[in-house]
C-alpha atoms as a PDB file:
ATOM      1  CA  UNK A   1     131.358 273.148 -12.281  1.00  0.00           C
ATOM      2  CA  UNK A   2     133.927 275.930 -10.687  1.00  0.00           C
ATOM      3  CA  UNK A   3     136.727 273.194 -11.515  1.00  0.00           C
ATOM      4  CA  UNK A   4     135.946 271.601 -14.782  1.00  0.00           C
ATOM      5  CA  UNK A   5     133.973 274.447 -17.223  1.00  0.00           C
ATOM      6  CA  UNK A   6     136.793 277.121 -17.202  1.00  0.00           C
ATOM      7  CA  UNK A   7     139.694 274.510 -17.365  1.00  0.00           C
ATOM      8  CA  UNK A   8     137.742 273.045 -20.496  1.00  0.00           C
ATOM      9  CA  UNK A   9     137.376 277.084 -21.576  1.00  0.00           C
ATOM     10  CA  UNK A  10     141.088 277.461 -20.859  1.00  0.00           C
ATOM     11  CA  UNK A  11     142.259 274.600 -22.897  1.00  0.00           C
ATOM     12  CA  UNK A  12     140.314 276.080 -25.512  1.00  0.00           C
ATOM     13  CA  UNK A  13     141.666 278.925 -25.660  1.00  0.00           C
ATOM     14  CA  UNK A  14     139.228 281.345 -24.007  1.00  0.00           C
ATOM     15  CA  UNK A  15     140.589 283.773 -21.281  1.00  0.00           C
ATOM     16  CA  UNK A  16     138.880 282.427 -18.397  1.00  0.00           C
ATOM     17  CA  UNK A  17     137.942 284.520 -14.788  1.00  0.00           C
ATOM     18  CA  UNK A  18     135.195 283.261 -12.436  1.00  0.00           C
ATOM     19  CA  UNK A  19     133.900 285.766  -9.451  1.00  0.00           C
ATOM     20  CA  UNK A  20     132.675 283.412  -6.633  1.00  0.00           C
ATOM     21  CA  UNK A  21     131.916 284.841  -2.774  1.00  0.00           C
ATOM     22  CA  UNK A  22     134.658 284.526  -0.317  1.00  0.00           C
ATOM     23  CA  UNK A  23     132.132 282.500   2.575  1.00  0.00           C
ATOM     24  CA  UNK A  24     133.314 282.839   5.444  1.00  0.00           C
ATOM     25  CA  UNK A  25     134.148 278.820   5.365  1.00  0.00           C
ATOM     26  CA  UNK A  26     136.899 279.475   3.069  1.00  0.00           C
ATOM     27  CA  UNK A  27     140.038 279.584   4.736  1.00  0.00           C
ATOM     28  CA  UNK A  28     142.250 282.203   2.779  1.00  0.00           C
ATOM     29  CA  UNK A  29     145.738 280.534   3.659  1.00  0.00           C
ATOM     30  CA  UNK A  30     144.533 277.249   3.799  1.00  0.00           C
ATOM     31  CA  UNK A  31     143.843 277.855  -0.263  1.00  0.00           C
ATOM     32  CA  UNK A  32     147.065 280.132  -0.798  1.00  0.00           C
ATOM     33  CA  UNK A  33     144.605 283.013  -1.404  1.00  0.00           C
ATOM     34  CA  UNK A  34     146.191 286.666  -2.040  1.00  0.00           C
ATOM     35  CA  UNK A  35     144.798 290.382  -1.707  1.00  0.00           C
ATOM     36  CA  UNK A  36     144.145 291.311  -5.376  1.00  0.00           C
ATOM     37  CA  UNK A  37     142.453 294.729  -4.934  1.00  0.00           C
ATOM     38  CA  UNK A  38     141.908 296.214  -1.292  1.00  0.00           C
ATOM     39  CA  UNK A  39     138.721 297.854  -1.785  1.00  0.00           C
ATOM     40  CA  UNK A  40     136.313 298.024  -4.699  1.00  0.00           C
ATOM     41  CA  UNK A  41     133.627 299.996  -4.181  1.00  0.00           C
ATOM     42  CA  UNK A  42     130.206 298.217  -5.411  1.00  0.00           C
ATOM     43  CA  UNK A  43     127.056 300.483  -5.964  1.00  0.00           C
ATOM     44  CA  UNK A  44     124.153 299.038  -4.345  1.00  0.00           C
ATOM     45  CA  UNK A  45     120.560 300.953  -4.554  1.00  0.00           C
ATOM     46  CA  UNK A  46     121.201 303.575  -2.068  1.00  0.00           C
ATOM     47  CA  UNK A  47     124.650 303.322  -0.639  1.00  0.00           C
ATOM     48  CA  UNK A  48     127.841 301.862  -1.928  1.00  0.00           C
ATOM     49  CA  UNK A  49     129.551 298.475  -0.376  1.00  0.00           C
ATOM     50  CA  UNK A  50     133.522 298.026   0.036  1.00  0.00           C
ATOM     51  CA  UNK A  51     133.674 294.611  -1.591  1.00  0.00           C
ATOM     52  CA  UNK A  52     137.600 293.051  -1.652  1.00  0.00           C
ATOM     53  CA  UNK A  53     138.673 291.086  -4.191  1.00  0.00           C
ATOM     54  CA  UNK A  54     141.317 288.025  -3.504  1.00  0.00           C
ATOM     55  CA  UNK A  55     142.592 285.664  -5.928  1.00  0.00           C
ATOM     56  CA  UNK A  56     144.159 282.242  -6.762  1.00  0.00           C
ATOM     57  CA  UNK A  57     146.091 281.259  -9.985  1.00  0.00           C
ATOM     58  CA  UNK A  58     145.716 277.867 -12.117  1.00  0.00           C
ATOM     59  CA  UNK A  59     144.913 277.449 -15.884  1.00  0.00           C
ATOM     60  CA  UNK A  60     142.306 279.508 -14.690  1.00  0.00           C
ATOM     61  CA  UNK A  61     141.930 282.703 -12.568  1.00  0.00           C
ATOM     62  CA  UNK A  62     138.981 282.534  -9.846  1.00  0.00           C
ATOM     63  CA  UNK A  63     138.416 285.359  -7.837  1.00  0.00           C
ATOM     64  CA  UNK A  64     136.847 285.883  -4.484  1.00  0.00           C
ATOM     65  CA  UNK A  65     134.581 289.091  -3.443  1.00  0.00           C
ATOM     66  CA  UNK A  66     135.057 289.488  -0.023  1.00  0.00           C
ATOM     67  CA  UNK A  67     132.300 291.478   2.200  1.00  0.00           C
ATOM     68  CA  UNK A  68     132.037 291.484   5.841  1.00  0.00           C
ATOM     69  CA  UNK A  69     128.051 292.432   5.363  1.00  0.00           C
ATOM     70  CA  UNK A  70     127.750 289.893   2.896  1.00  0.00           C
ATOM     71  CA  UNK A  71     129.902 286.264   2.967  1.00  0.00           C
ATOM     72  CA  UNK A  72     131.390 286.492   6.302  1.00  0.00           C
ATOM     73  CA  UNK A  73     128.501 284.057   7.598  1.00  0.00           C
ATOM     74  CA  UNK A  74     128.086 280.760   9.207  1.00  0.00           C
ATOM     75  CA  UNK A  75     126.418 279.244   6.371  1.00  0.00           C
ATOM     76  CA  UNK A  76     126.484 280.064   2.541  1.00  0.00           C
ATOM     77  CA  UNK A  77     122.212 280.027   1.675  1.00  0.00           C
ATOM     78  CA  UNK A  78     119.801 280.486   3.697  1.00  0.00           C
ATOM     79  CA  UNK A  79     119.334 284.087   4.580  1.00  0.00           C
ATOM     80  CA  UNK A  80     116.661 286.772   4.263  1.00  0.00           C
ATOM     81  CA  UNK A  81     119.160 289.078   1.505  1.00  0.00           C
ATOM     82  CA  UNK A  82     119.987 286.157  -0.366  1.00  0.00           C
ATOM     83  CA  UNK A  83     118.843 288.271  -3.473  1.00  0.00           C
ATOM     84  CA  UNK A  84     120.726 291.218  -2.359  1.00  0.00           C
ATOM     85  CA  UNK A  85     123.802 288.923  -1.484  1.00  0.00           C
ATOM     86  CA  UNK A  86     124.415 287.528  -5.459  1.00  0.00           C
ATOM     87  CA  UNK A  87     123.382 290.912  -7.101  1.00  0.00           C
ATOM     88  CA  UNK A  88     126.276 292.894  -4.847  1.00  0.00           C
ATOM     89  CA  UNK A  89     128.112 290.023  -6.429  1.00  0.00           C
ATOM     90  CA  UNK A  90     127.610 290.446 -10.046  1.00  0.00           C
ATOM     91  CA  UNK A  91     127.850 294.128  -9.410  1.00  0.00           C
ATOM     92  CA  UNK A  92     131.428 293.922  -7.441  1.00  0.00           C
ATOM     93  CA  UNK A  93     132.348 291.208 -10.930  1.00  0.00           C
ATOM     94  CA  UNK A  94     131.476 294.148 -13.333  1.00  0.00           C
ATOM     95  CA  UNK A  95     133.343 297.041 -11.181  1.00  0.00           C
ATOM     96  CA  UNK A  96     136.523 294.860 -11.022  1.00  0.00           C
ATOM     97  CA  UNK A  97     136.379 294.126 -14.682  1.00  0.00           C
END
């Protein structure tokens, strides 16, 4: 869906970003990733997260959110936080924008 709803959006017309986790799978130069934004802080519900945002460019724009605490696991569901995981992802998608 990552591949075919914003090119469809793009053609279009629309300005299109996407916000997807940087797993720990994903190999940054293998996909000619690039450092965006060093360090956005994210507020979580006691404590704020350093979330880093990376990027590639094609009709559309996707961006990664990078976390250590978060993504940088061996699989990509599965895990107790899972909730926690995606809303420290829509949170980092709002700070950025």
């Amino acid at each position: 869906m990552l591949g075919a709803l914003p090119r469809y959006l793009a053609e279009l017309g629309h300005d299109v970003h996407c916000f997807i986790p940087l797993y720990g799978v994903i190999h940054r130069n293998q996909h000619g990733l690039e450092l965006e934004i060093s360090q956005v802080d994210t507020p979580m519900e006691r404590w704020t997260e350093p979330a880093g945002i990376w990027k590639t460019s094609e009709e559309s724009t996707t961006y990664f959110v990078a976390s250590e605490r978060y993504f940088d696991r061996d699989n990509i569901y599965g895990y107790e936080d899972d909730g926690e995981r995606f809303i420290f992802l829509c949170r980092t998608a709002l700070e950025t924008v």
